[in-house]
Protein backbone atom coordinates (compact mmCIF):
# COMPACT_ATOMS: atom_id res chain seq x y z
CA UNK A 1 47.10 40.51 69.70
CA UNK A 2 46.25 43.45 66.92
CA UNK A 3 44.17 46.49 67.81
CA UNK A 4 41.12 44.98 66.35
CA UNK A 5 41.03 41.91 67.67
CA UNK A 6 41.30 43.21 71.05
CA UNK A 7 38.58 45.47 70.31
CA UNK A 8 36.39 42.85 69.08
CA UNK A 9 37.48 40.72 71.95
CA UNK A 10 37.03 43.60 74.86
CA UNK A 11 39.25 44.64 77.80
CA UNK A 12 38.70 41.56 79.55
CA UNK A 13 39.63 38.96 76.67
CA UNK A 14 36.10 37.69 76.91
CA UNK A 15 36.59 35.28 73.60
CA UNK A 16 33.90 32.95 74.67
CA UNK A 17 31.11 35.62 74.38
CA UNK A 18 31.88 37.24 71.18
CA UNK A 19 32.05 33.45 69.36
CA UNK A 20 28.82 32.81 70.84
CA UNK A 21 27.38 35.94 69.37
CA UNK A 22 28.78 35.41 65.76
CA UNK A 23 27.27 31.29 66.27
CA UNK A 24 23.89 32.94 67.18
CA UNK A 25 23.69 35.16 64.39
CA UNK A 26 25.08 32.09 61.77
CA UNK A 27 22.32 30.29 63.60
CA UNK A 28 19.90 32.40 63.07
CA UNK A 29 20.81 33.80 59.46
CA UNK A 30 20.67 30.04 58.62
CA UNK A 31 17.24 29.33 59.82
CA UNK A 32 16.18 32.18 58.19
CA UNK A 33 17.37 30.95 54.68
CA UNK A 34 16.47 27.60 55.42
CA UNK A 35 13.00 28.27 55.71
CA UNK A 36 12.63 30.39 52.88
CA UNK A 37 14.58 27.70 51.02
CA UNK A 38 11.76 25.56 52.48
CA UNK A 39 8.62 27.44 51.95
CA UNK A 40 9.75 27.77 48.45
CA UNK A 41 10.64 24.01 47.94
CA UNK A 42 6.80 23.54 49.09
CA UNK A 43 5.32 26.13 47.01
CA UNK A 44 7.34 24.43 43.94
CA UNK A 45 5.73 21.00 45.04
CA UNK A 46 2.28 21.77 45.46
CA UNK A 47 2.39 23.03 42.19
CA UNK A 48 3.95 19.93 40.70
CA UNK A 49 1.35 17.67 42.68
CA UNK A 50 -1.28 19.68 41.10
CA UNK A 51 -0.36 18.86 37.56
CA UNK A 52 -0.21 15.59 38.23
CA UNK A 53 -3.30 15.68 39.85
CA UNK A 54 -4.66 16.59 36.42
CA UNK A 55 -2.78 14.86 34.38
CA UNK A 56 -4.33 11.61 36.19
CA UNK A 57 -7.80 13.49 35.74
CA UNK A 58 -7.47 13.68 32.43
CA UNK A 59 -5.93 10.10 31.65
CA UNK A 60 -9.21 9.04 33.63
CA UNK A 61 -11.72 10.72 31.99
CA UNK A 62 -9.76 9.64 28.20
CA UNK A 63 -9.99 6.03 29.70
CA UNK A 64 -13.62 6.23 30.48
CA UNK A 65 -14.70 8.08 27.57
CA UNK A 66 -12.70 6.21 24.67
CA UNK A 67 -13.97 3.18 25.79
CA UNK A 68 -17.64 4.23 25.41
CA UNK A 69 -17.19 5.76 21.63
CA UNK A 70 -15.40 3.07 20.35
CA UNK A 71 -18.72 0.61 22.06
CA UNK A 72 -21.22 2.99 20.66
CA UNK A 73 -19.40 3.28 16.90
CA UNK A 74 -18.98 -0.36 17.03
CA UNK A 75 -22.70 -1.16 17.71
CA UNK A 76 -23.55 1.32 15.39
CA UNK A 77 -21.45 -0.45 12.36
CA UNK A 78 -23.39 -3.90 13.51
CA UNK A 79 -26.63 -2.42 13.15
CA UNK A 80 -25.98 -0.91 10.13
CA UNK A 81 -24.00 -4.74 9.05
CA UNK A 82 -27.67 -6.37 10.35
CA UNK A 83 -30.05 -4.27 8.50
CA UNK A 84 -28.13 -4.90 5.26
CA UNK A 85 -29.06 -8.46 5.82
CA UNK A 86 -32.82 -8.44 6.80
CA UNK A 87 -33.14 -6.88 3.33
């Protein structure tokens, strides 16, 4: 073995230890990222949901509304049609 391996390793070859320190700290470094990955990735969503959430409101509101001005113009033009012939 080199100098710094049996450094790492200690005096009494204890292998087993020293990988399951370096597997804790990947553990740990990885749940770390992972859920600031995911706290991000649900930031990002709620933000998408909202738009869509408005972009339904608004396709609502144009779906109720249009309706009604093309009803009130139209009754409008037969009134107008049925007055001409009362005359």
């Amino acid at each position: 073995m080199t100098d710094g391996f049996k450094g790492m390793v200690g005096e009494n070859g204890n292998l087993i230890s020293v990988y399951t320190v370096i597997l804790n700290y990947s553990n740990d470094t990885m749940n770390e990222r992972l859920t600031h990955d995911a706290s991000i990735t649900q930031n990002n969503l709620n933000k998408d949901v909202s738009s869509a959430n408005i972009i339904v409101l608004v396709n609502v509101i144009l779906l109720a509304v249009l309706p009604a001005i093309m009803i009130s113009g139209s009754s409008q033009d037969l009134k107008e049609k049925a007055s001409v012939f009362k005359l």
